[in-house]
C-alpha atoms as a PDB file:
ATOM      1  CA  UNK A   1    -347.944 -95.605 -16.411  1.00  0.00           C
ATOM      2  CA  UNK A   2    -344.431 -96.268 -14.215  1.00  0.00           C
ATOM      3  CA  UNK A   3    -341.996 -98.830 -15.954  1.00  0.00           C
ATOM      4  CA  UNK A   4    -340.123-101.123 -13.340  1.00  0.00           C
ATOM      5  CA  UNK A   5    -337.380 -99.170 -13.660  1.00  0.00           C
ATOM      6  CA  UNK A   6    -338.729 -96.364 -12.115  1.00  0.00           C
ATOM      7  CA  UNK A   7    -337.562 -94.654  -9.021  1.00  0.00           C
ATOM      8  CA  UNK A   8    -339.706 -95.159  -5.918  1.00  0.00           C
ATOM      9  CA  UNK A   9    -340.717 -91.749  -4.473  1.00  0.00           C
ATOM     10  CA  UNK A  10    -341.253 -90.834  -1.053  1.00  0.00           C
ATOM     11  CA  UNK A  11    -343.584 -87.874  -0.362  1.00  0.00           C
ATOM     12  CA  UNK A  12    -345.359 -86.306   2.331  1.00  0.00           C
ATOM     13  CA  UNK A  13    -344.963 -83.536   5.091  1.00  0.00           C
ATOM     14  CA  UNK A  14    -341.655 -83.054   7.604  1.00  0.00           C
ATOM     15  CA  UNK A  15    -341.003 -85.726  10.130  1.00  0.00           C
ATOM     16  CA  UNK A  16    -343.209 -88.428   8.468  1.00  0.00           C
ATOM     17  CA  UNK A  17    -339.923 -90.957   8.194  1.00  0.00           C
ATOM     18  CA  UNK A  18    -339.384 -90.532   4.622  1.00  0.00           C
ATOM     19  CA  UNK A  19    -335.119 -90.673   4.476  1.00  0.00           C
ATOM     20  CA  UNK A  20    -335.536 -93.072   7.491  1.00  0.00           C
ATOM     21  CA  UNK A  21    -337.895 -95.116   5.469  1.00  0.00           C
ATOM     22  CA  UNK A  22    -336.233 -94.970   2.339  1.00  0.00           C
ATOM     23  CA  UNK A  23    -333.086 -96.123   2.936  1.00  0.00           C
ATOM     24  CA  UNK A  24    -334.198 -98.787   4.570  1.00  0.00           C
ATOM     25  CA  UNK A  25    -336.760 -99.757   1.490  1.00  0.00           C
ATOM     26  CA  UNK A  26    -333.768 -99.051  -1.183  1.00  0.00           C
ATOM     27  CA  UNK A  27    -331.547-101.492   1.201  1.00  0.00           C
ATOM     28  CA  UNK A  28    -334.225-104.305   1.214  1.00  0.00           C
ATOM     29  CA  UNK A  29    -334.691-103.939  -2.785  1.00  0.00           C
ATOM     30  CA  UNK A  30    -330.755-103.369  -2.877  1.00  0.00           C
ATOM     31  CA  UNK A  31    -331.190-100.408  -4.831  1.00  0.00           C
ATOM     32  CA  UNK A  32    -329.489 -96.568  -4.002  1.00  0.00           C
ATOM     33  CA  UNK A  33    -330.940 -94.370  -2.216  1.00  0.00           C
ATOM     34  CA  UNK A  34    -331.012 -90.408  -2.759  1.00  0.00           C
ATOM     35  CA  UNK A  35    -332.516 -87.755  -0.460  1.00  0.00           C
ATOM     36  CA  UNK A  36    -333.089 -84.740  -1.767  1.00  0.00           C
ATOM     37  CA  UNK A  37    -332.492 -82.485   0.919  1.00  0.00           C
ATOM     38  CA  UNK A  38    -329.390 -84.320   1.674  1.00  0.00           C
ATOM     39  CA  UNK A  39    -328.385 -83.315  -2.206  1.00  0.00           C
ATOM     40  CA  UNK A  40    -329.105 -79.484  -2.291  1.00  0.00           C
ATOM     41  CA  UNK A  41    -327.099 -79.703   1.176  1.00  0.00           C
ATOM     42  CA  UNK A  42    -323.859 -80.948  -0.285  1.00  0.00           C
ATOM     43  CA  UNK A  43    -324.150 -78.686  -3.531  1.00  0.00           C
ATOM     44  CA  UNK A  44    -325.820 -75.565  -1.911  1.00  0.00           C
ATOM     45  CA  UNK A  45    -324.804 -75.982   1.762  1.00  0.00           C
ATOM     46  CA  UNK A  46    -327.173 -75.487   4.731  1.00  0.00           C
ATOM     47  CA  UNK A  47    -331.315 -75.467   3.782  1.00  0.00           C
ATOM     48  CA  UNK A  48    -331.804 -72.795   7.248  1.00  0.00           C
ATOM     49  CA  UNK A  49    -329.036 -70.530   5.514  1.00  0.00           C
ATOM     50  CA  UNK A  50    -330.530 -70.991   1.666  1.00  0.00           C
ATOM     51  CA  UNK A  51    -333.673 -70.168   2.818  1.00  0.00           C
ATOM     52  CA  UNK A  52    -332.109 -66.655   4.506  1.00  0.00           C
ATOM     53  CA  UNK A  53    -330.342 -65.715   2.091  1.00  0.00           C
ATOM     54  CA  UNK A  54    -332.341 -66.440  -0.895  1.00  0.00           C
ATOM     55  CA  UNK A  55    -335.837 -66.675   0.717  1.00  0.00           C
ATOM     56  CA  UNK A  56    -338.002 -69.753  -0.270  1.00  0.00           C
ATOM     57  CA  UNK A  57    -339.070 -69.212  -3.874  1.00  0.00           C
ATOM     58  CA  UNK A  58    -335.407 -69.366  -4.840  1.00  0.00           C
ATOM     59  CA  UNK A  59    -334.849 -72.675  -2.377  1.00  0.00           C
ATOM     60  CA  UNK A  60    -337.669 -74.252  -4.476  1.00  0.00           C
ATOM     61  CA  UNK A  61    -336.011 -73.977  -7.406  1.00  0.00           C
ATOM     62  CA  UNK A  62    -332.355 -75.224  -6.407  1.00  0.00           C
ATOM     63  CA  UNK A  63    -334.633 -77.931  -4.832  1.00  0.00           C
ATOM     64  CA  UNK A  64    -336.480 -78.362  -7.944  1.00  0.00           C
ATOM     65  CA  UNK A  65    -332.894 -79.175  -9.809  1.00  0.00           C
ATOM     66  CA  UNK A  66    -332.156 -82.027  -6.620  1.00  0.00           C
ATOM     67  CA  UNK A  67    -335.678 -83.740  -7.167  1.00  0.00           C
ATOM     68  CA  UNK A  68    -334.731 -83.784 -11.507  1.00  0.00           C
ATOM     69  CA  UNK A  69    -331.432 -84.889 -10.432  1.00  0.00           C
ATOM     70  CA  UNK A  70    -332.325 -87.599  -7.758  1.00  0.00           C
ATOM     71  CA  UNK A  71    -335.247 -88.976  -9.906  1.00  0.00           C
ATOM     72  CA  UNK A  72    -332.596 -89.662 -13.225  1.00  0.00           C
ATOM     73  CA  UNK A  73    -330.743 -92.043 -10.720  1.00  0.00           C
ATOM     74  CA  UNK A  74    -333.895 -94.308  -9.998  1.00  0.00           C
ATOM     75  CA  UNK A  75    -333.688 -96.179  -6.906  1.00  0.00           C
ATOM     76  CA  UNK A  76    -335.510 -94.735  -4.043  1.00  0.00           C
ATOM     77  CA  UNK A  77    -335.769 -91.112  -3.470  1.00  0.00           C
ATOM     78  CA  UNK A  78    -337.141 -89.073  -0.540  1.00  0.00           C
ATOM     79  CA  UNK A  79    -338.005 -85.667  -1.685  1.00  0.00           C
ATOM     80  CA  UNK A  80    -338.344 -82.610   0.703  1.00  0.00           C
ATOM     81  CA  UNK A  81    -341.858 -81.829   2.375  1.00  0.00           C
ATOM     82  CA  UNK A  82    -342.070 -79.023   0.031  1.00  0.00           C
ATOM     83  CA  UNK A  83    -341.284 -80.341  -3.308  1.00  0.00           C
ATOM     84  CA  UNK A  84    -344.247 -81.469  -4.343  1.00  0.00           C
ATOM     85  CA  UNK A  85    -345.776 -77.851  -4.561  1.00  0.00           C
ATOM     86  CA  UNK A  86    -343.778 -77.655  -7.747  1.00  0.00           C
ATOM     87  CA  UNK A  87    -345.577 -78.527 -10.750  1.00  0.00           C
ATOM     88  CA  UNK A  88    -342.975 -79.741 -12.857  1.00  0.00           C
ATOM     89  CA  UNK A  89    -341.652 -81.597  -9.988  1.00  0.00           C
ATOM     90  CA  UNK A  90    -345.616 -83.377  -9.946  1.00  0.00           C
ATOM     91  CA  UNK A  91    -345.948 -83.836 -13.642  1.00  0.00           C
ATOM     92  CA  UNK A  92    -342.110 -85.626 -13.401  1.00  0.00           C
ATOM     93  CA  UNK A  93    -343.552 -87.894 -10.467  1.00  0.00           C
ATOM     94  CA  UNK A  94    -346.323 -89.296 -12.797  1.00  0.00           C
ATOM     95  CA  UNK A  95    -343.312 -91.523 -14.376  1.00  0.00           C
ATOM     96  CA  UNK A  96    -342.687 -93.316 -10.839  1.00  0.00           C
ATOM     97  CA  UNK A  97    -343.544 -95.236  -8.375  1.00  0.00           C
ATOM     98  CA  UNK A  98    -345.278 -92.543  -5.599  1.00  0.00           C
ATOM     99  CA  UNK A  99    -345.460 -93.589  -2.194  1.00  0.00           C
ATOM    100  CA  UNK A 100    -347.234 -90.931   0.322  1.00  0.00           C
ATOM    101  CA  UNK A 101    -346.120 -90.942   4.109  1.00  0.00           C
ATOM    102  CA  UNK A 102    -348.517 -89.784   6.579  1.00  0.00           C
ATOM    103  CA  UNK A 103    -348.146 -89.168  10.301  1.00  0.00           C
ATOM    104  CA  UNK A 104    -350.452 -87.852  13.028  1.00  0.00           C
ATOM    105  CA  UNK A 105    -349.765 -84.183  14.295  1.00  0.00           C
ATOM    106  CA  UNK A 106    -349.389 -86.033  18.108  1.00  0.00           C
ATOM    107  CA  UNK A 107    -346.579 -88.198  16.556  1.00  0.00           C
ATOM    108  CA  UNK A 108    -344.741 -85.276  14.585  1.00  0.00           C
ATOM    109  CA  UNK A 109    -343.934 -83.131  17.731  1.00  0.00           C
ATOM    110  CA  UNK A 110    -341.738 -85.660  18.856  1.00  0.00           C
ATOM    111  CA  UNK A 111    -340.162 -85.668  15.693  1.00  0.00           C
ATOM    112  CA  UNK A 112    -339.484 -82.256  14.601  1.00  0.00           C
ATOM    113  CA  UNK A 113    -338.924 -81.111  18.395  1.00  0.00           C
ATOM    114  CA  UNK A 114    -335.664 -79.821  18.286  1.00  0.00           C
ATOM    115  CA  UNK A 115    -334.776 -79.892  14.664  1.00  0.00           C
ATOM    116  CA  UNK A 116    -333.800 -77.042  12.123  1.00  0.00           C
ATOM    117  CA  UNK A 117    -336.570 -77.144   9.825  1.00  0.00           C
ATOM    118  CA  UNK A 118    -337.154 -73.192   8.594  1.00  0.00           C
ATOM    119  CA  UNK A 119    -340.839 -73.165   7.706  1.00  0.00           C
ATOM    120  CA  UNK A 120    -340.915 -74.486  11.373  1.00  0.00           C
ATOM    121  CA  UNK A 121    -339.208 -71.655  12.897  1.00  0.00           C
ATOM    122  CA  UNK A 122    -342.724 -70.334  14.732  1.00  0.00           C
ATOM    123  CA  UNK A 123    -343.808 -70.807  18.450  1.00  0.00           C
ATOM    124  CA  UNK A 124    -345.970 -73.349  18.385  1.00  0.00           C
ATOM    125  CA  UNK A 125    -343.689 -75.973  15.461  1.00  0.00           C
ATOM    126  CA  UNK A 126    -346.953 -78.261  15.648  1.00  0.00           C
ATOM    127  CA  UNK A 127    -349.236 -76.032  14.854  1.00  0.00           C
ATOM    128  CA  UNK A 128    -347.504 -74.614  12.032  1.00  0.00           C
ATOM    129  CA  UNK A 129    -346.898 -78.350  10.698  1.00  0.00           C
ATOM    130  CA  UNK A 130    -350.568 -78.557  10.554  1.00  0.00           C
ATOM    131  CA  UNK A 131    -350.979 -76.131   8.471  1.00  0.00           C
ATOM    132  CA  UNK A 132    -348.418 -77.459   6.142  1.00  0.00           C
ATOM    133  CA  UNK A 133    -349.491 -80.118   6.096  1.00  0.00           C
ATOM    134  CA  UNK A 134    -353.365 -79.391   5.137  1.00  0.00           C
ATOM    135  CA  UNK A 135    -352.038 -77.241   2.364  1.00  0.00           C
ATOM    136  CA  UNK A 136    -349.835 -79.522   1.058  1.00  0.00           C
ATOM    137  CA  UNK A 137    -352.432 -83.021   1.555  1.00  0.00           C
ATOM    138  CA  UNK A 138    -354.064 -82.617  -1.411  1.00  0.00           C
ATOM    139  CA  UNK A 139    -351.055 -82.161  -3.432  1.00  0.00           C
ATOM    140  CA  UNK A 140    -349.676 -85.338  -1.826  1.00  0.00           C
ATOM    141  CA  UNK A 141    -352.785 -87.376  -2.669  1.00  0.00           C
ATOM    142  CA  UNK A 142    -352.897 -86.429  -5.899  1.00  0.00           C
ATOM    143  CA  UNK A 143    -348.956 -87.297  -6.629  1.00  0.00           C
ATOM    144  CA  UNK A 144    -349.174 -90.766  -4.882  1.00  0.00           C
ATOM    145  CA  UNK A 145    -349.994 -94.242  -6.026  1.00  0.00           C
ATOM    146  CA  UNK A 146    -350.398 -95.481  -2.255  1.00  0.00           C
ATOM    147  CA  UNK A 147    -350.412 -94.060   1.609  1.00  0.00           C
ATOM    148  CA  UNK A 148    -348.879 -96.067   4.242  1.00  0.00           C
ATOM    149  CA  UNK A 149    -349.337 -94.190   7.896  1.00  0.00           C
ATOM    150  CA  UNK A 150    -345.573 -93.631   9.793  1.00  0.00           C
ATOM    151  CA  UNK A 151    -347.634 -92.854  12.782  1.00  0.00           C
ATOM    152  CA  UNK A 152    -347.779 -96.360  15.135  1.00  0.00           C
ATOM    153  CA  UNK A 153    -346.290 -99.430  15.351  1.00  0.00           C
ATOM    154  CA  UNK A 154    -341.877-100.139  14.061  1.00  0.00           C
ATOM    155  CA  UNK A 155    -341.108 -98.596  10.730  1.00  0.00           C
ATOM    156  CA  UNK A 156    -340.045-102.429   9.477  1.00  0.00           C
ATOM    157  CA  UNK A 157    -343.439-102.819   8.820  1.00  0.00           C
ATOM    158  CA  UNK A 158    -343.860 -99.778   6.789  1.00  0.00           C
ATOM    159  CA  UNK A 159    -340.717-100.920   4.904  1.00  0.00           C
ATOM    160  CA  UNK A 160    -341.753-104.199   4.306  1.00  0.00           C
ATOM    161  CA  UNK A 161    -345.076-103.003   3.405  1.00  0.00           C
ATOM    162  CA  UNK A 162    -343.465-100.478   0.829  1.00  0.00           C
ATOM    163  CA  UNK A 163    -340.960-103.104  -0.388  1.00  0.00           C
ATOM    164  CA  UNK A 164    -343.899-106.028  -1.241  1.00  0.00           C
ATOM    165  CA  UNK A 165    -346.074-103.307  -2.698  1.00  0.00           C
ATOM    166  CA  UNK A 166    -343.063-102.208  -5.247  1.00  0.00           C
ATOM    167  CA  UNK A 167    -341.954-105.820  -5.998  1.00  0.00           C
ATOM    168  CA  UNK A 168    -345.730-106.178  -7.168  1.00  0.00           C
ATOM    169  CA  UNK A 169    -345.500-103.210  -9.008  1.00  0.00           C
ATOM    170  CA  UNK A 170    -342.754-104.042 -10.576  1.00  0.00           C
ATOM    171  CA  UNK A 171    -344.120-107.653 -11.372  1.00  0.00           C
ATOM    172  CA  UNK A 172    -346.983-106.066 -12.932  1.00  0.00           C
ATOM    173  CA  UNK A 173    -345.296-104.031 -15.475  1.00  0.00           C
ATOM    174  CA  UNK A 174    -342.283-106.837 -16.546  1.00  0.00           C
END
C-alpha cells in the first residue's frame, strides 16, 4: 500500500511523454519533479557515451542508483524506459504511486525520429521500439497502478487526468 507521501512514478517505453508529462503533473500538484535520465546525465555525463563505454548492464546499474535516488525525494519522477527491468527498482516501486504511459508505435516515430536514444541506434528505430516495448509491457503492467494512453488528443488532459487520479489517491490514504 502507497502512503500520500509517496512519489508519483512515471513508467513506460521511450517517447511515451513521461518527463513532458511529469513536470507538468508535479507543477499542477506543486510538487518537484526528478527525471531520472536527466540525473545519471549530470552525475555520469552523456547516456549514448555510458552505454559505449560501459555497455548496458553497467548503465543499468548507475541508473538503478538515479531511480533509488529520485524516488527518496518524492514528488514526481519519470524513470528511464529501461528501469523497470530491474527488480529492485520494481520491488521499490510497490511503495508509490505507479502511473504507466502508453503510446502507439504510429505516434512514437514522430517522437524518437531524430533523437539519441542508444537501444534505438538500428535502421528501422520503430521497429526496434516495438520490440522494446513488447518485452518490456508486461513489466510495465505489472509495476503500475493505472495506464493513461499519450497517443491522441493534448497532453493537458493526460495531466489533468494523472493529477485528479493522485489527489484521489492521496485522499484515500489521509
Amino acid at each position: 500500500m502507497t502512503s500520500p507521501g509517496s512519489a508519483i512514478v512515471l513508467i513506460g517505453p521511450m517517447g511515451a511523454g513521461k518527463t513532458s508529462i511529469g513536470r507538468r503533473v508535479a507543477r499542477a500538484l506543486g510538487v518537484t519533479f526528478s527525471d531520472t535520465d536527466k540525473l545519471i546525465v549530470r552525475d555520469n555525463g552523456p547516456i549514448p557515451e555510458l552505454f559505449v563505454r560501459y555497455g548496458e548492464a553497467r548503465f543499468r546499474e548507475i541508473e538503478r542508483g538515479a531511480v533509488s535516488e529520485a524516488l527518496s525525494h518524492g514528488g514526481v519522477v519519470a524513470l528511464g524506459g529501461g528501469a523497470i527491468l530491474d527488480s529492485d527498482t520494481r520491488a521499490e516501486l510497490k511503495g508509490h504511486r505507479v502511473v504507466f504511459l502508453t503510446v502507439s508505435p504510429n505516434v512514437v516515430a514522430h517522437r524518437i525520429h531524430g533523437t539519441d536514444r542508444p537501444l534505438l541506434a538500428d535502421a528501422d528505430p520503430v521497429a526496434r521500439w516495438q520490440r522494446i516495448f513488447a518485452e518490456r509491457r508486461g513489466l510495465y503492467e505489472e509495476a503500475a497502478d493505472i495506464t493513461f494512453d499519450t497517443s491522441s488528443g493534448p497532453l493537458g488532459g493526460v495531466v489533468a487526468e494523472i493529477v485528479t487520479w493522485a489527489q484521489q489517491r492521496t485522499e484515500e490514504h489521509a
